[in-house]
Protein backbone atom coordinates (compact mmCIF):
# COMPACT_ATOMS: atom_id res chain seq x y z
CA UNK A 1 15.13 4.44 -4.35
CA UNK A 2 11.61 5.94 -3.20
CA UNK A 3 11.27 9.21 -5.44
CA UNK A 4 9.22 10.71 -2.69
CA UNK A 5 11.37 9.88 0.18
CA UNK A 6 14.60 11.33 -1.85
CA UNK A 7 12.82 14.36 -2.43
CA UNK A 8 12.01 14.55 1.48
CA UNK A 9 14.98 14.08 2.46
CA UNK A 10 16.21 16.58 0.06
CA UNK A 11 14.13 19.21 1.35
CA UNK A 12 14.43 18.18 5.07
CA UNK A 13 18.54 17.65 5.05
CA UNK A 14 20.23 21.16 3.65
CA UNK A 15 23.05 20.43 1.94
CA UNK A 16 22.38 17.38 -0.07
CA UNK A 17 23.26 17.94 -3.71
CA UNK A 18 20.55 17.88 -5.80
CA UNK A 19 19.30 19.11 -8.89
CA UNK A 20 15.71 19.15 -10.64
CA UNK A 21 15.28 15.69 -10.50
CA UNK A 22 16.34 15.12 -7.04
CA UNK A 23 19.72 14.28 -5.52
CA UNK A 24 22.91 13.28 -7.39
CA UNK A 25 26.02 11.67 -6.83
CA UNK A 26 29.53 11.31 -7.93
CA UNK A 27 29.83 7.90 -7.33
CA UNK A 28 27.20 5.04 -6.59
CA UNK A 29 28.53 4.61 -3.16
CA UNK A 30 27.34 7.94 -2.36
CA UNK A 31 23.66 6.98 -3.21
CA UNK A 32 24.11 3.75 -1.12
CA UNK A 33 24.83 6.16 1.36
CA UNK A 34 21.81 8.15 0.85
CA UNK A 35 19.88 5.34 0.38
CA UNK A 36 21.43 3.60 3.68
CA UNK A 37 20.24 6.95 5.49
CA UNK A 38 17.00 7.18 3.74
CA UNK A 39 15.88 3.57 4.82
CA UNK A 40 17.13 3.92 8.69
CA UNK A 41 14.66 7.13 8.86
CA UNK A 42 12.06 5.72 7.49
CA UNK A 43 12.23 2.95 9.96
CA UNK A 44 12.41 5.61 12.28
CA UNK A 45 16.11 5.30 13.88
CA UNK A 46 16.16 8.63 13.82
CA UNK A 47 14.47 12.27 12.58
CA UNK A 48 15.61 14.29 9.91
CA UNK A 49 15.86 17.09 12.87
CA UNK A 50 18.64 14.26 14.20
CA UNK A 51 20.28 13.37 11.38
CA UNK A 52 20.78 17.53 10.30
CA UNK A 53 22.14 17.89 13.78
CA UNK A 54 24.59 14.93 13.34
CA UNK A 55 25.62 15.64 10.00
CA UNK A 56 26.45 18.92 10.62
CA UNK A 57 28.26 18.25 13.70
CA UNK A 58 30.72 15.67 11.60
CA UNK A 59 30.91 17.96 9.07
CA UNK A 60 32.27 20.81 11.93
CA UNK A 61 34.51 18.11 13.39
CA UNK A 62 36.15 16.93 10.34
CA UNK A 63 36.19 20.87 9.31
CA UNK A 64 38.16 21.38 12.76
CA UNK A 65 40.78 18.43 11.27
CA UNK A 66 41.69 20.26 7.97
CA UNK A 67 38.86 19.39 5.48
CA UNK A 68 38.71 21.96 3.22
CA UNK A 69 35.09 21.25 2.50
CA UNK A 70 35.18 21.61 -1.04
CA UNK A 71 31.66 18.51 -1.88
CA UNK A 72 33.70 16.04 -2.84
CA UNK A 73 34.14 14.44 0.95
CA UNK A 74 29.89 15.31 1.66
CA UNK A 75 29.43 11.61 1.65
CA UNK A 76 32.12 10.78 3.91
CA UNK A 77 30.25 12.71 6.36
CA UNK A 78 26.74 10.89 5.86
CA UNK A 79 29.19 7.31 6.30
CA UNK A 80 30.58 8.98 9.77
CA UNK A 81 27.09 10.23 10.65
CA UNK A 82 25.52 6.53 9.95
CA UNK A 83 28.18 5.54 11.80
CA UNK A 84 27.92 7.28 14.68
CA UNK A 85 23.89 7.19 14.91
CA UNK A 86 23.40 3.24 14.61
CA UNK A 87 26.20 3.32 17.05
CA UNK A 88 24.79 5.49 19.71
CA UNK A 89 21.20 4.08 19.07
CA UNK A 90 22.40 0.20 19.98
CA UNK A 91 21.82 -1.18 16.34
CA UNK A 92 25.36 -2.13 16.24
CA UNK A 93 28.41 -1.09 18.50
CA UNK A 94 31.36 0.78 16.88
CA UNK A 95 33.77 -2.30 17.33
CA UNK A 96 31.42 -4.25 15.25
CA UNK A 97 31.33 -1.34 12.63
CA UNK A 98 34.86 -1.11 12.76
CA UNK A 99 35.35 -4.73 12.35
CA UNK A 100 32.55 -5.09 9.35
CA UNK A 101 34.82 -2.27 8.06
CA UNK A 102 38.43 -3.94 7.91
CA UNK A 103 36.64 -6.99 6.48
CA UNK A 104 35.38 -4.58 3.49
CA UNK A 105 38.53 -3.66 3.17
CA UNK A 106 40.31 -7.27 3.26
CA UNK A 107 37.66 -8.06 0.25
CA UNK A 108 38.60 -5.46 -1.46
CA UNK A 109 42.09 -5.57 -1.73
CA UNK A 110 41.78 -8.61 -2.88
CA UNK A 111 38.85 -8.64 -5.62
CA UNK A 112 39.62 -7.55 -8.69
CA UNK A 113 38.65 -4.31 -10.36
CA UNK A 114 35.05 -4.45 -12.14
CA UNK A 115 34.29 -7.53 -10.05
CA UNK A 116 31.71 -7.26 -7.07
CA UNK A 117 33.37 -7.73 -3.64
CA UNK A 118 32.10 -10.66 -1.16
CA UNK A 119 32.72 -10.93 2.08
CA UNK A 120 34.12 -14.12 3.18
CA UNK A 121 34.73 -15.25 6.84
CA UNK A 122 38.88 -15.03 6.30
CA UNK A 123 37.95 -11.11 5.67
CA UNK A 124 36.87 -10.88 9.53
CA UNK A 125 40.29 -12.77 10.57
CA UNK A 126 42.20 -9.94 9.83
């Protein structure tokens, strides 16, 4: 990951965890997450104005469905906000994320723990 861009992003996005050396996570999907988000602004999908706005809508939404909002579900949000924006910018429709998503979860279920999951083309038949 870019030093420089995570240290943008910290200081453009409120809210991202972060400590002296930049951002942190709890798990490494989280900074996949980042990372995910980091890359798509760079390639300018959207601004960091946008992606505030977006995030913090989510975050309101899934507030308004009994999160508690206690960090540990911050990520979730950046997955629902990446979600939504390649969605409503055309880069993928949210059937096709939906459908990427089951397929994940197919692999998953049946790789085992430790072991990197794969998507095979049975994982879309679902």
């Amino acid at each position: 990951m870019d030093a420089a861009a995570a240290a943008r992003a910290t200081g453009a996005v409120p809210g991202i965890p972060h400590d002296a050396e930049g951002p942190v996570f709890r798990e490494p999907w989280e900074a996949q997450a980042f990372a995910m988000a980091l890359t798509l602004h760079e390639r300018g999908l959207f601004s960091w104005n946008e992606w505030a706005a977006t995030l913090s809508d989510e975050i309101k939404r899934a507030q308004a469905a009994g999160d508690p909002d206690t960090g540990e579900t911050y990520y979730r949000h950046w997955m629902a906000t990446l979600e939504r924006l390649v969605s409503a910018k055309g880069v993928a429709t949210s059937e096709t994320l939906h459908r990427y998503r089951d397929a994940w979860d197919h692999a998953a279920d049946r790789t085992p723990h430790g072991t990197p999951i794969e998507l095979r083309p049975e994982d879309f038949e679902g």
